[in-house]
PDB file of N, CA and C in Angstrom:
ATOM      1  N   UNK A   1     -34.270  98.650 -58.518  1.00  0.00           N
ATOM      2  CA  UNK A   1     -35.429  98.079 -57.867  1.00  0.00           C
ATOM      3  C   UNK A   1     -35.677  98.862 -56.576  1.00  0.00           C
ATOM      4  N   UNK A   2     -36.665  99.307 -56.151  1.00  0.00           N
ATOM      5  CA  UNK A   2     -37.264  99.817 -55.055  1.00  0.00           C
ATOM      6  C   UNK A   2     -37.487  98.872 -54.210  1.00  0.00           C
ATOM      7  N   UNK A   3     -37.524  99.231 -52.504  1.00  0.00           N
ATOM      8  CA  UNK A   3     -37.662  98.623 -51.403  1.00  0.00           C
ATOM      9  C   UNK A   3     -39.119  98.186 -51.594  1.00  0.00           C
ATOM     10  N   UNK A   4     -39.889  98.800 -51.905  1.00  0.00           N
ATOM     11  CA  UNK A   4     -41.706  98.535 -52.237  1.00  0.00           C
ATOM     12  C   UNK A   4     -41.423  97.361 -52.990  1.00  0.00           C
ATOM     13  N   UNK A   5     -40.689  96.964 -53.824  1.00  0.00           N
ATOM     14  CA  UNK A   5     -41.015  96.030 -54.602  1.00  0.00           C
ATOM     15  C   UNK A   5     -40.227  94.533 -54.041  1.00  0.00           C
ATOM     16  N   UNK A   6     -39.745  95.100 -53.214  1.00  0.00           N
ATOM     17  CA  UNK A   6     -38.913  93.836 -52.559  1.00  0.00           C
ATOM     18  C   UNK A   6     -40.021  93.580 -51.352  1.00  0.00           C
ATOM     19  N   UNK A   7     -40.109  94.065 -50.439  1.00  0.00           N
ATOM     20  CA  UNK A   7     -41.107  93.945 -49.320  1.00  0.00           C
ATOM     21  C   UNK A   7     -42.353  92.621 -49.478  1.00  0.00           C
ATOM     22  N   UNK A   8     -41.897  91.823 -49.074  1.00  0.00           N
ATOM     23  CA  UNK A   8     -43.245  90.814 -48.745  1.00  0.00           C
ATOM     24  C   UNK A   8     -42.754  89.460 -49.742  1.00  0.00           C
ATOM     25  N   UNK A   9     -41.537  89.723 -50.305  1.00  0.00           N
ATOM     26  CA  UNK A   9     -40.769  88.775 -50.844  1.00  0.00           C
ATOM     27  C   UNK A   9     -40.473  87.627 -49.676  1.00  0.00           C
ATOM     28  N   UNK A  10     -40.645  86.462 -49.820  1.00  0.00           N
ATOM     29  CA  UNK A  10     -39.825  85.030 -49.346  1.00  0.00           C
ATOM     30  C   UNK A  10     -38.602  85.197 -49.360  1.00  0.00           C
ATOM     31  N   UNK A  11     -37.515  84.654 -48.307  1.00  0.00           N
ATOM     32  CA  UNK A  11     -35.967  84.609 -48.353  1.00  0.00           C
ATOM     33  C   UNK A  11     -35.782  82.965 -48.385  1.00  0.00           C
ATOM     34  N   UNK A  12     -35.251  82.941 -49.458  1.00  0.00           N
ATOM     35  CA  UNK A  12     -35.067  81.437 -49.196  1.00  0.00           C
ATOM     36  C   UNK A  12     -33.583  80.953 -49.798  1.00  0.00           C
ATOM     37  N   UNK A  13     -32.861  80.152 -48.808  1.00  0.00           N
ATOM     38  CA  UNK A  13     -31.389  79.851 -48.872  1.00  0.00           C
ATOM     39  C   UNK A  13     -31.421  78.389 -49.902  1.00  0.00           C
ATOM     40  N   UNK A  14     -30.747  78.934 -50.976  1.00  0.00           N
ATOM     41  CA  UNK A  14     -30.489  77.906 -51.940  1.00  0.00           C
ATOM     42  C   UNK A  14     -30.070  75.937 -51.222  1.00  0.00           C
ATOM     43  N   UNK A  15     -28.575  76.372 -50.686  1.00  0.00           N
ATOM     44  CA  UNK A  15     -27.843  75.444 -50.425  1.00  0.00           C
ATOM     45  C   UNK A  15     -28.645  74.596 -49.124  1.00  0.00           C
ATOM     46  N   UNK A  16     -29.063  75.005 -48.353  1.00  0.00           N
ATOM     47  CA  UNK A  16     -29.774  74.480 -47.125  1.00  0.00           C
ATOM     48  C   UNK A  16     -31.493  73.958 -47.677  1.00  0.00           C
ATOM     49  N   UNK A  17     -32.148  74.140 -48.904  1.00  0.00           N
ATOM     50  CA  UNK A  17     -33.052  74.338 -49.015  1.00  0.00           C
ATOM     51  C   UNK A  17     -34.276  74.769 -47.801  1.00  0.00           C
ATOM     52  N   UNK A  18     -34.048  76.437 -47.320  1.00  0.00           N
ATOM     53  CA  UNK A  18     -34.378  76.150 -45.931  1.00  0.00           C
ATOM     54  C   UNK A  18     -35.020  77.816 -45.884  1.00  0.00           C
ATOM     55  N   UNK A  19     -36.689  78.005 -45.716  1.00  0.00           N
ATOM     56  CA  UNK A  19     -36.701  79.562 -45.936  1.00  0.00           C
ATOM     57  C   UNK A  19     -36.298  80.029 -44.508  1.00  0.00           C
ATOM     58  N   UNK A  20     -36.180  81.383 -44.714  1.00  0.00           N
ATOM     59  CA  UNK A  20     -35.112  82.151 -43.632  1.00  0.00           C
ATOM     60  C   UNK A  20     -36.150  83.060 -43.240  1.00  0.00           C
ATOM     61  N   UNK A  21     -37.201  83.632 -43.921  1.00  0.00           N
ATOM     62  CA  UNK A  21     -37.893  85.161 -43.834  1.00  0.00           C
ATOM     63  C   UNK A  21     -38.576  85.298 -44.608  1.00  0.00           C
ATOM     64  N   UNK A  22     -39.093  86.521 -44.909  1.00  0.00           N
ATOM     65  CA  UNK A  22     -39.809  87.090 -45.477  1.00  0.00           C
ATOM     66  C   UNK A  22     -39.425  89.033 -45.863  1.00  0.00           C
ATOM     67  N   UNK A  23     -38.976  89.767 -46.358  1.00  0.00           N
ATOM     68  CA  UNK A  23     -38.766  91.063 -45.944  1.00  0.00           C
ATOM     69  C   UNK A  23     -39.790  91.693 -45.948  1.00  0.00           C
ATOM     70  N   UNK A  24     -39.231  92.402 -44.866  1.00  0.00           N
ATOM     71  CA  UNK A  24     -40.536  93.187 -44.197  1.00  0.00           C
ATOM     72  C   UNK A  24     -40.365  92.893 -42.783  1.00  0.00           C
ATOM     73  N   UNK A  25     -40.128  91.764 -42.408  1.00  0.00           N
ATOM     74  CA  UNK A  25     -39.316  90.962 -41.317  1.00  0.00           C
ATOM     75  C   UNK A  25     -38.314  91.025 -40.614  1.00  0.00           C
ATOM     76  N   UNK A  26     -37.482  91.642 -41.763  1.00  0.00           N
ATOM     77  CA  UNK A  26     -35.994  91.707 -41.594  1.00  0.00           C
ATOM     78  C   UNK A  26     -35.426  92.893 -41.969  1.00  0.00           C
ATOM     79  N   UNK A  27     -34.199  93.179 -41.136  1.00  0.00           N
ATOM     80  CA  UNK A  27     -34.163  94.306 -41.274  1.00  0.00           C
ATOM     81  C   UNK A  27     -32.872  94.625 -42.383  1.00  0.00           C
ATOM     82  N   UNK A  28     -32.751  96.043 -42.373  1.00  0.00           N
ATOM     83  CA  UNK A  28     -31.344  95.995 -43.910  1.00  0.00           C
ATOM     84  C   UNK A  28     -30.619  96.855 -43.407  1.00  0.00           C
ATOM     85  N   UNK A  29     -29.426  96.428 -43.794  1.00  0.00           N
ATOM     86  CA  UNK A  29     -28.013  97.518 -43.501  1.00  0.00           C
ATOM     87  C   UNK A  29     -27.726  98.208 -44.982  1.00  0.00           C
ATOM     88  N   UNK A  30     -27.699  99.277 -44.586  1.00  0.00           N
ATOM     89  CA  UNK A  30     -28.014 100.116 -45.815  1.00  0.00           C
ATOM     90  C   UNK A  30     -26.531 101.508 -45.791  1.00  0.00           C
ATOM     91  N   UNK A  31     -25.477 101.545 -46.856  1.00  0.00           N
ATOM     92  CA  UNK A  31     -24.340 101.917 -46.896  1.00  0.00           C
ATOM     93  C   UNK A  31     -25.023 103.537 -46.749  1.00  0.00           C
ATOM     94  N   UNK A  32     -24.539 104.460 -45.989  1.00  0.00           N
ATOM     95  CA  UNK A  32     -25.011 105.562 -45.803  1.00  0.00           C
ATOM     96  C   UNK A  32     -24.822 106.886 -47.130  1.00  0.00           C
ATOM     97  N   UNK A  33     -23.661 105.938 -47.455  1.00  0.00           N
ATOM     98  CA  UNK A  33     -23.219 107.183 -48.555  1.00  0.00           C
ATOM     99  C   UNK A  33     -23.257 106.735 -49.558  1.00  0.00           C
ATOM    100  N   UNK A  34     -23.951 105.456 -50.489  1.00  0.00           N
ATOM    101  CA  UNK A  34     -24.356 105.209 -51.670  1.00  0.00           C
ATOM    102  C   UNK A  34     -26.209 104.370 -51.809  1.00  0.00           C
ATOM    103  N   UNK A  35     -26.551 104.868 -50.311  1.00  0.00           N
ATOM    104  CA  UNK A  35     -27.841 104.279 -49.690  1.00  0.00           C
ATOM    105  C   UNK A  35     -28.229 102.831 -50.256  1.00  0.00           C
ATOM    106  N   UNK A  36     -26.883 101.958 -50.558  1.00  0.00           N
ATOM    107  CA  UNK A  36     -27.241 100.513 -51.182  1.00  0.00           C
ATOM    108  C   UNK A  36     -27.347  99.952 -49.698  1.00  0.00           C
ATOM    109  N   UNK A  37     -28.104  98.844 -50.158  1.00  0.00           N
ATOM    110  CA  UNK A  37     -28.484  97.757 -49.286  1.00  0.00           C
ATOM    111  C   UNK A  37     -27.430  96.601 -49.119  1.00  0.00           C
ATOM    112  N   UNK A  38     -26.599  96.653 -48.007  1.00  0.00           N
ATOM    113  CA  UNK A  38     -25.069  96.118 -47.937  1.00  0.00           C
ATOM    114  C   UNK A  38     -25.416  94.287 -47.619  1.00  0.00           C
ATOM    115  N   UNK A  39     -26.654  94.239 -46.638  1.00  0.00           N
ATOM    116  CA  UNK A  39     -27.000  93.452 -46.158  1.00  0.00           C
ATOM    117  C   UNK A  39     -28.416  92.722 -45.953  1.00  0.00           C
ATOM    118  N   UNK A  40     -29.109  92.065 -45.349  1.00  0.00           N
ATOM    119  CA  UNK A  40     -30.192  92.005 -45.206  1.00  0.00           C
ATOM    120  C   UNK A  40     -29.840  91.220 -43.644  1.00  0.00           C
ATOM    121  N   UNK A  41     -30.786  91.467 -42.623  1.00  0.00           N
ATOM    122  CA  UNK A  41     -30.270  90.753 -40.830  1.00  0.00           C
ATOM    123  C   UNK A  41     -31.719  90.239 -41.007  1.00  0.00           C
ATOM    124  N   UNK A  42     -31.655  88.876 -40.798  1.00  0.00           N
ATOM    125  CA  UNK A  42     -32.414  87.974 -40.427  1.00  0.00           C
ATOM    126  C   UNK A  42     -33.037  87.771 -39.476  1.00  0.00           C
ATOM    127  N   UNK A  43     -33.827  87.549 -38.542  1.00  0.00           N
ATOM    128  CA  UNK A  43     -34.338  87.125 -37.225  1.00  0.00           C
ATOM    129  C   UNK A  43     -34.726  85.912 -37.190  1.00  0.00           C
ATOM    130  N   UNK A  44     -34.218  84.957 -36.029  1.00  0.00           N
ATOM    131  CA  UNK A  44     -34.819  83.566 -36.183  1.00  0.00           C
ATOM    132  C   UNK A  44     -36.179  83.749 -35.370  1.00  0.00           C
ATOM    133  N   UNK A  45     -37.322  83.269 -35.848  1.00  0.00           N
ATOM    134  CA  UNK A  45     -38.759  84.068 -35.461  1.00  0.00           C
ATOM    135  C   UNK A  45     -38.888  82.302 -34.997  1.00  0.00           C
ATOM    136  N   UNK A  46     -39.743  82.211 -33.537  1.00  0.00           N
ATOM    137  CA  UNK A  46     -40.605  80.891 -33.395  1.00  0.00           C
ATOM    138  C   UNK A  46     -42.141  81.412 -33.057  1.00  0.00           C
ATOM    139  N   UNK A  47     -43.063  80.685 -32.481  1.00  0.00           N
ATOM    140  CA  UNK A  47     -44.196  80.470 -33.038  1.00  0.00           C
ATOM    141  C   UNK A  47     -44.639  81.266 -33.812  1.00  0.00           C
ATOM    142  N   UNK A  48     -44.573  80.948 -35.090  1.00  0.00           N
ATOM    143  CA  UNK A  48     -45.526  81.351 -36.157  1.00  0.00           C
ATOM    144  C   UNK A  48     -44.868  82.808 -36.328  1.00  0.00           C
ATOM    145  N   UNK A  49     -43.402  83.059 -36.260  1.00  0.00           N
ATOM    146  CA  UNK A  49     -42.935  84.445 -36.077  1.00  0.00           C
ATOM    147  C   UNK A  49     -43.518  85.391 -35.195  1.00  0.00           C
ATOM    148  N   UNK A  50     -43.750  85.161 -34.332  1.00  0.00           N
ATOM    149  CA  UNK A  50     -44.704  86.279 -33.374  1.00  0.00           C
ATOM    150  C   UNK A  50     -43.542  86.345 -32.078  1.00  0.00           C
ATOM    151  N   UNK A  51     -42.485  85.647 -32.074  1.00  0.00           N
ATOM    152  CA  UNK A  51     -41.443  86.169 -30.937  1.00  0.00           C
ATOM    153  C   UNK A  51     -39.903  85.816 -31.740  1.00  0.00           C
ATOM    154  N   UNK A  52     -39.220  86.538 -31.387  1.00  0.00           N
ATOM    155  CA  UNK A  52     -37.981  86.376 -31.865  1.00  0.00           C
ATOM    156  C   UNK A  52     -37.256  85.381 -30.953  1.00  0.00           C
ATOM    157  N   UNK A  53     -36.542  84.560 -31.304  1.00  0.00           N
ATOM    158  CA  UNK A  53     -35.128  83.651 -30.706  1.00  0.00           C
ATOM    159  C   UNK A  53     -34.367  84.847 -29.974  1.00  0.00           C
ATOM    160  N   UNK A  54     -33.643  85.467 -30.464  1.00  0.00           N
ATOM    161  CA  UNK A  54     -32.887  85.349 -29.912  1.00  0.00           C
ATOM    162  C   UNK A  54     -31.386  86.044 -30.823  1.00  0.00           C
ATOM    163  N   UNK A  55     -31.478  84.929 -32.056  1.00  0.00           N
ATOM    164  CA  UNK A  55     -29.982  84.956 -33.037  1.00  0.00           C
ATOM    165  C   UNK A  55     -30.468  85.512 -34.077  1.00  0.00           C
ATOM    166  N   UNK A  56     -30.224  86.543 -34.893  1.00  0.00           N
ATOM    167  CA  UNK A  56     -30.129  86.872 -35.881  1.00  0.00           C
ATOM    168  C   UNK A  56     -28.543  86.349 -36.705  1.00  0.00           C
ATOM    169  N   UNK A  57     -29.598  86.445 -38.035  1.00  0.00           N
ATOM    170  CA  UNK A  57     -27.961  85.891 -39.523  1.00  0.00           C
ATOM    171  C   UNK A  57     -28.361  86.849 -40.486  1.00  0.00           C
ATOM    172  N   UNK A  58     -27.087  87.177 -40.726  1.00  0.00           N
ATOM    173  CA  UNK A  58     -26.802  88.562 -41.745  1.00  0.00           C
ATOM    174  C   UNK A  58     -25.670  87.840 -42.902  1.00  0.00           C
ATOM    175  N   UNK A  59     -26.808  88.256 -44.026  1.00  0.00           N
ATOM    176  CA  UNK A  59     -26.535  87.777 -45.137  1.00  0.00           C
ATOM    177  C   UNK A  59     -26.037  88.760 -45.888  1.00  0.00           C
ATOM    178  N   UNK A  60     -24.568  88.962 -46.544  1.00  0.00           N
ATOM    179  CA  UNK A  60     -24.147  90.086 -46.999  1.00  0.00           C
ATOM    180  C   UNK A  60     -25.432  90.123 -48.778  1.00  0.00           C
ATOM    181  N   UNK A  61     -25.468  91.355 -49.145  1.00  0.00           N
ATOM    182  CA  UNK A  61     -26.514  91.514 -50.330  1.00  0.00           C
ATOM    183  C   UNK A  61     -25.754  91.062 -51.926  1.00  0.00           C
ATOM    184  N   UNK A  62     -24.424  90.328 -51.841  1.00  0.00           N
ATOM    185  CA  UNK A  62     -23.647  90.113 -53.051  1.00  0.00           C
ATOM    186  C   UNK A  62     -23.752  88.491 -52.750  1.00  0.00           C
ATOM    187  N   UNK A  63     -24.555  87.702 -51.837  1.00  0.00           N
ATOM    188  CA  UNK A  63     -24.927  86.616 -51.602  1.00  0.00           C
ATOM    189  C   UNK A  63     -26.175  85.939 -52.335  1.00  0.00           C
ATOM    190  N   UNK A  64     -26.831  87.233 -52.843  1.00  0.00           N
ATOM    191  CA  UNK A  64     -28.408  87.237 -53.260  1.00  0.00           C
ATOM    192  C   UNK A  64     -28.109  86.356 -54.542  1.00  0.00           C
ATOM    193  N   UNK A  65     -28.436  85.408 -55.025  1.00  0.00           N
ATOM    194  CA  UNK A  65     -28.570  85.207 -56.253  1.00  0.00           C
ATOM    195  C   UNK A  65     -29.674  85.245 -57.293  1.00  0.00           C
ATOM    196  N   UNK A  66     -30.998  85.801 -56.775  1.00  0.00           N
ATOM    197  CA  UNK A  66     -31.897  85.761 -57.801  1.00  0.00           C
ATOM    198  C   UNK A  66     -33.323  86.414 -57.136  1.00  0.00           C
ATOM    199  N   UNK A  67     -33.603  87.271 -57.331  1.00  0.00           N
ATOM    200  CA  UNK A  67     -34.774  88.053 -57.017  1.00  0.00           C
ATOM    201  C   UNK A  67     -36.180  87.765 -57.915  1.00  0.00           C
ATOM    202  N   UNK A  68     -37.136  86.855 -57.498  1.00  0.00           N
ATOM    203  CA  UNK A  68     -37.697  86.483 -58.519  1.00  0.00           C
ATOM    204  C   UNK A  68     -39.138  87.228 -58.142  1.00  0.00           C
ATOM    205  N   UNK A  69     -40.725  87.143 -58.613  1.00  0.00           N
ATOM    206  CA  UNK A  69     -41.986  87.856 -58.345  1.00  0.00           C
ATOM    207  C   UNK A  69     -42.016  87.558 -57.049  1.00  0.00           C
ATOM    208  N   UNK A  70     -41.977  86.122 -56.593  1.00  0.00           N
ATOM    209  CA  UNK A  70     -42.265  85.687 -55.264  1.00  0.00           C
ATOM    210  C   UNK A  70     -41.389  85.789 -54.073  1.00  0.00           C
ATOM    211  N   UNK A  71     -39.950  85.547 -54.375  1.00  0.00           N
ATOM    212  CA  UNK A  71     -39.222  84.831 -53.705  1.00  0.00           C
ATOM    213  C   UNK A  71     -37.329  85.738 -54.092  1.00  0.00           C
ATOM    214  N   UNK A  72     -36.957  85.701 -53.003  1.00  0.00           N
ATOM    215  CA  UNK A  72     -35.510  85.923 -52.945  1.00  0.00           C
ATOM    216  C   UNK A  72     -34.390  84.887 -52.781  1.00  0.00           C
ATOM    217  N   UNK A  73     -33.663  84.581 -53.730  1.00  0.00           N
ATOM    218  CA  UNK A  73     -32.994  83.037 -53.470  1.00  0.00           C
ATOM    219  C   UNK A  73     -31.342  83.399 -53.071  1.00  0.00           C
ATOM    220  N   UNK A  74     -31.201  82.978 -52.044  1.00  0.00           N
ATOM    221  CA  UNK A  74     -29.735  83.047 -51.253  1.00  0.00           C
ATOM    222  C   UNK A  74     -28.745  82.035 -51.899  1.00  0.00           C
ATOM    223  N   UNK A  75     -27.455  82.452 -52.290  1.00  0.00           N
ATOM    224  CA  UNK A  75     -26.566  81.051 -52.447  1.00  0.00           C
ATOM    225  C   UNK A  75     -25.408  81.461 -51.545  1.00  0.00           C
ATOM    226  N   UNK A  76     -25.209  81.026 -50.388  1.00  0.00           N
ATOM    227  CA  UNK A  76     -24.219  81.114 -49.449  1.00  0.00           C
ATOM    228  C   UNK A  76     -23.969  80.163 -48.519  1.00  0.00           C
ATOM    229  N   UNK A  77     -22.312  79.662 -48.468  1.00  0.00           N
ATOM    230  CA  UNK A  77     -22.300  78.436 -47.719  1.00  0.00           C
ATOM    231  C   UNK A  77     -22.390  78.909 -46.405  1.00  0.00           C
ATOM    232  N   UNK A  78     -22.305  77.876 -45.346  1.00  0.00           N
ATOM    233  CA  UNK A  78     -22.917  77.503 -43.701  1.00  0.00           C
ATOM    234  C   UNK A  78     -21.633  78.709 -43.013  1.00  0.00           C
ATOM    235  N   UNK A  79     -20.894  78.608 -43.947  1.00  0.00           N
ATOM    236  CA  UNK A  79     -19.330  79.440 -42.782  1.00  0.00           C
ATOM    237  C   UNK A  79     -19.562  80.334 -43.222  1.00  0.00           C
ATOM    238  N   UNK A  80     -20.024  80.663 -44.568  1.00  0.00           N
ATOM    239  CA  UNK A  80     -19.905  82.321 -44.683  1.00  0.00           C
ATOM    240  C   UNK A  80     -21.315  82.976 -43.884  1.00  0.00           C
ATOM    241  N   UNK A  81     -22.334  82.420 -43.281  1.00  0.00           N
ATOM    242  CA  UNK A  81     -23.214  83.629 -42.617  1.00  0.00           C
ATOM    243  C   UNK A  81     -22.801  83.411 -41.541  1.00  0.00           C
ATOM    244  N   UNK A  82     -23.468  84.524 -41.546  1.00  0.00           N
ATOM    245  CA  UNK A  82     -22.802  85.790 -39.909  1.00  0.00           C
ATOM    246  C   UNK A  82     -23.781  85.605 -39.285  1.00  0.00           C
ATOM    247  N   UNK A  83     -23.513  85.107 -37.692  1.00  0.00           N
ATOM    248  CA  UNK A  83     -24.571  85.530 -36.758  1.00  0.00           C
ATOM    249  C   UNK A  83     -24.613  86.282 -35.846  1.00  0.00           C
ATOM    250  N   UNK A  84     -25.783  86.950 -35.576  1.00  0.00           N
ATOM    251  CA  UNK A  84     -24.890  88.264 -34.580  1.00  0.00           C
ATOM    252  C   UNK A  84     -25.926  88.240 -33.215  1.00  0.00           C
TER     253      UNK A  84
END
């Protein structure tokens, strides 16, 4: 799958029923020497996403459970994301 085709996708966390993003939004940690996408870093965005918080959460990319037309669906519990 190409980054084009992911871009403008919904992030949305299974267990919390709670969307997180959008990509395009967010940025990706990307392994230098097999150029996979290790991660995806979140930004907590307030009004209307037009300023950032503050905290970003980094969701490792073996967390992803389902890449669908619309939407990216997360299954990861509360201890395993990372905030940085």
């Amino acid at each position: 799958m190409r980054l084009s085709e992911l871009s403008g996708k919904e992030i949305v966390d299974v267990k919390r029923a709670e969307r997180l993003g959008i990509l395009g939004q967010t940025d990706l940690e990307i392994d230098e020497q097999t150029g996979q996408i290790t991660a995806l870093i979140i930004p907590s965005l307030k009004w209307f996403g037009l300023r950032k918080q503050g905290e970003e959460i980094k969701v490792p990319w073996h967390h992803i459970s389902k890449i669908g037309s619309d939407m990216i669906i997360l299954d990861i519990a509360e201890e395993q994301i990372e905030k940085l």
